[in-house]
Each structure stands twice: as structure tokens, then as C-alpha cells.
C-alpha atoms as a PDB file:
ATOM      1  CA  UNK A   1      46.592 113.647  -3.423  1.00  0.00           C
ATOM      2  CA  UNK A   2      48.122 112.910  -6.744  1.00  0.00           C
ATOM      3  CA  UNK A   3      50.982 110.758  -5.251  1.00  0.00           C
ATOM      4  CA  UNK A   4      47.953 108.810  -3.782  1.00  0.00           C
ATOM      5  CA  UNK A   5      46.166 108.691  -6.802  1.00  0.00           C
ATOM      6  CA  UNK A   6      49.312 107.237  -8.546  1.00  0.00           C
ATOM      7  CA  UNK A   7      50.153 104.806  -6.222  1.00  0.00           C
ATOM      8  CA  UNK A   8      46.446 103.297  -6.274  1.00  0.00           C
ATOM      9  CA  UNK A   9      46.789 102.912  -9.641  1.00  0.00           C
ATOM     10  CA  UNK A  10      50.273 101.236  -9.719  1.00  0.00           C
ATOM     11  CA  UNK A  11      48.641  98.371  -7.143  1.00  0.00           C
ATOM     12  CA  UNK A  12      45.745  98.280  -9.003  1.00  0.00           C
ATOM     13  CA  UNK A  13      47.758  97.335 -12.172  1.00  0.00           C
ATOM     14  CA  UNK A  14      49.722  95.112 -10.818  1.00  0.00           C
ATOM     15  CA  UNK A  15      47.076  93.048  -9.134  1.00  0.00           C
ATOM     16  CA  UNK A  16      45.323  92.520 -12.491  1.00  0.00           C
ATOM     17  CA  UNK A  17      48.960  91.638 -13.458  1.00  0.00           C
ATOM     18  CA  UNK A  18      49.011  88.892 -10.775  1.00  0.00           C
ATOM     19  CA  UNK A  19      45.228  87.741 -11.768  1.00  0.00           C
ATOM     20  CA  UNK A  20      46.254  87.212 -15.317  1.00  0.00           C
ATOM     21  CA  UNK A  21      49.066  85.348 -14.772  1.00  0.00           C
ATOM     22  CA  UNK A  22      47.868  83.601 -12.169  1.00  0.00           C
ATOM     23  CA  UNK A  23      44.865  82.379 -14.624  1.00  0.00           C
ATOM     24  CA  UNK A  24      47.296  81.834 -16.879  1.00  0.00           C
ATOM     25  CA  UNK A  25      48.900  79.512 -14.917  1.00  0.00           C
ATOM     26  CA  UNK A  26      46.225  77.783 -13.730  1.00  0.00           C
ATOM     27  CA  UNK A  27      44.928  77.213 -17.548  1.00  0.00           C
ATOM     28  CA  UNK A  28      48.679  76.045 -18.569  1.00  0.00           C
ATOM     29  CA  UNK A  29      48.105  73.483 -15.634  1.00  0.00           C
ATOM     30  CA  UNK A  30      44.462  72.368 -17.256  1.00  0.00           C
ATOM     31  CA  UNK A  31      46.377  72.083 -20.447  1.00  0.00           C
ATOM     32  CA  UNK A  32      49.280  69.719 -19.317  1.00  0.00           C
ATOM     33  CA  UNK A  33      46.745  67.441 -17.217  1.00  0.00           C
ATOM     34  CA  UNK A  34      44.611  67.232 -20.461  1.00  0.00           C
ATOM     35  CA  UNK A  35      47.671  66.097 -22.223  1.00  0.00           C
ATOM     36  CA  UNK A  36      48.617  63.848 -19.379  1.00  0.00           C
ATOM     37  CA  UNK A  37      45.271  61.975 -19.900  1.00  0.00           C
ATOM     38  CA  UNK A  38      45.440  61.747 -23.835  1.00  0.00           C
ATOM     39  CA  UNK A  39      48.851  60.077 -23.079  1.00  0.00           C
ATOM     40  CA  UNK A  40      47.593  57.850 -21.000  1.00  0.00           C
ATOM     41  CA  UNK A  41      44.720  56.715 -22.712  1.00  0.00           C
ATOM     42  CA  UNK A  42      46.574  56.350 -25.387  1.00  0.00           C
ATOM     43  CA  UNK A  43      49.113  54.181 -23.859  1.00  0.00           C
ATOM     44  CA  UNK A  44      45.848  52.220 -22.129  1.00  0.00           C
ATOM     45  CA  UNK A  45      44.955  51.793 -25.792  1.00  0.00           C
ATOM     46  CA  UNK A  46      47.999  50.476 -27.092  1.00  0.00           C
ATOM     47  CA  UNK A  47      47.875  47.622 -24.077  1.00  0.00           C
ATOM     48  CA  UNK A  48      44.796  46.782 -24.751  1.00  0.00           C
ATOM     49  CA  UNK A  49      45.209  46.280 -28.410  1.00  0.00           C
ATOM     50  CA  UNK A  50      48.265  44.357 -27.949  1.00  0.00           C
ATOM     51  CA  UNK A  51      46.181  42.164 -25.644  1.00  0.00           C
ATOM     52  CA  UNK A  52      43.264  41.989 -27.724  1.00  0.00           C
ATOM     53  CA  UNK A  53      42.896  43.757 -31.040  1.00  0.00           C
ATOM     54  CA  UNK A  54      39.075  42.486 -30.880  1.00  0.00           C
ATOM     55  CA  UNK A  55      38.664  45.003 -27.672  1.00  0.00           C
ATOM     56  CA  UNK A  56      39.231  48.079 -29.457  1.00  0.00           C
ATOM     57  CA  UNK A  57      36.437  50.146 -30.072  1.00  0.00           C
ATOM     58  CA  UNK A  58      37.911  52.456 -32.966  1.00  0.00           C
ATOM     59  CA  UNK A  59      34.629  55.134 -32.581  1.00  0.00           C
ATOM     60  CA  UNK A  60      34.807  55.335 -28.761  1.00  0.00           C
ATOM     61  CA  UNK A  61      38.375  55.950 -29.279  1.00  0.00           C
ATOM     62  CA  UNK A  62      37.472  58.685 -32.009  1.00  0.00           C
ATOM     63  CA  UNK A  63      35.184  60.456 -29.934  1.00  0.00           C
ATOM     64  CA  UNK A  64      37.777  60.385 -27.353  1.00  0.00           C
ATOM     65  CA  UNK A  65      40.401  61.787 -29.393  1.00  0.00           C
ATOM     66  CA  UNK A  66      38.162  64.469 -30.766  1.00  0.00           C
ATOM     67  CA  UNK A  67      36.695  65.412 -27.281  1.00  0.00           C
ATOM     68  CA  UNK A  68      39.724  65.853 -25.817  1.00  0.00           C
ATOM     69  CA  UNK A  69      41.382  67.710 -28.874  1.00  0.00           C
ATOM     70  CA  UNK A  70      38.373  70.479 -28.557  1.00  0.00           C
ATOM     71  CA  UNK A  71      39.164  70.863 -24.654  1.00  0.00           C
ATOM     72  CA  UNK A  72      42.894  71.481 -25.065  1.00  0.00           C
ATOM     73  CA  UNK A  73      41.589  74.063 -28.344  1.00  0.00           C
ATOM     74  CA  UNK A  74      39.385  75.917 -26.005  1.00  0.00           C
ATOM     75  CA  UNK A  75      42.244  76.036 -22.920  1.00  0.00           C
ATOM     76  CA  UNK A  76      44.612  77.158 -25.695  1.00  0.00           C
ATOM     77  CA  UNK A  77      42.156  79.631 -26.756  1.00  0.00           C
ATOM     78  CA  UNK A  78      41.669  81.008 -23.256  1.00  0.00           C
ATOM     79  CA  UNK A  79      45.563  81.166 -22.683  1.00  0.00           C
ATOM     80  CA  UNK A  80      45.954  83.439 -26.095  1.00  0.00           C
ATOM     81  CA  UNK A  81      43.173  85.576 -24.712  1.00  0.00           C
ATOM     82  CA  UNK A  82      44.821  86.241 -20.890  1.00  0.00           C
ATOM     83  CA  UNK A  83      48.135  86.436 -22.283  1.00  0.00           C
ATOM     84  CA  UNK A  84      49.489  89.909 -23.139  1.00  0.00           C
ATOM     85  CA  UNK A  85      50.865  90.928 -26.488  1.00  0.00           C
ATOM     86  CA  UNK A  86      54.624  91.488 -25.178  1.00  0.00           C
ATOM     87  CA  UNK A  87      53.639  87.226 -23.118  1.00  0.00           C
ATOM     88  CA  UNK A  88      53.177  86.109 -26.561  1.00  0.00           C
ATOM     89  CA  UNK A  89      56.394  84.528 -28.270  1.00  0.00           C
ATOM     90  CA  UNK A  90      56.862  83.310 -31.714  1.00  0.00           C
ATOM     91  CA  UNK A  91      59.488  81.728 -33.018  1.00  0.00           C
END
């Protein structure tokens, strides 16, 4: 009974092992398409200004910027929070 009651436990830690890092994964990938989009906008921007600086529209651009900023803070957030304190690497 004991060997059981180990071994349930042992599966049951590692499948919230595999659900953390799989949301962790899935959040990294929500953080590299946000980037992807802020680098292409950006690069969007930079045609369109060399085609017509009149075109810009510095306060859409702004809100833009800042929107996109406060998404990648909050998916950063979320990855600090899944991650474990021995996933965590400073350097």
C-alpha cells in the first residue's frame, strides 16, 4: 500500500512538472510572436516613413509601442510565476 501510495505521488509530481513546463513553453512562444510583431511593425514603420514621413502617425505608433510593451510585461510576468526557483537563471 505504501509503494502504491509513493508511486501515485511520483506521477502526480511529475505531471504538474510536465503542465508547468509545458505552459511555460507555450508562454515563451506568446512572447517571441509578440516580439516578432513589434519587429515587424517596426520595420513597416521605417518603410513607410522612408516613403512618406507625412504618413506617420507618431501617437498611433506610441500606443502601439506601449500596448505591446505591457503584453510582453504581463507574458514575462506569467513565465517568472510558472517557472521554478532552481528554472530561474541569473547571470
Amino acid at each position: 500500500m505504501l509503494n502504491i501510495t509513493k508511486t501515485m505521488e511520483n506521477q502526480n509530481q511529475a505531471s504538474t512538472a510536465g503542465k508547468e513546463s509545458t505552459t511555460n513553453q507555450v508562454l515563451i512562444g506568446i512572447l517571441i510572436k509578440l516580439r516578432e510583431c513589434e519587429q515587424e511593425f517596426y520595420e513597416q514603420m521605417e518603410i513607410i516613413g522612408k516613403q512618406n514621413s507625412n504618413e506617420r502617425d507618431a501617437e498611433k505608433e506610441g500606443k502601439f509601442y506601449g500596448g505591446i510593451s505591457d503584453c510582453m510585461a504581463s507574458v514575462g510576468y506569467f513565465i517568472g510565476e510558472c517557472a521554478k526557483p532552481a528554472q530561474i537563471i541569473f547571470k
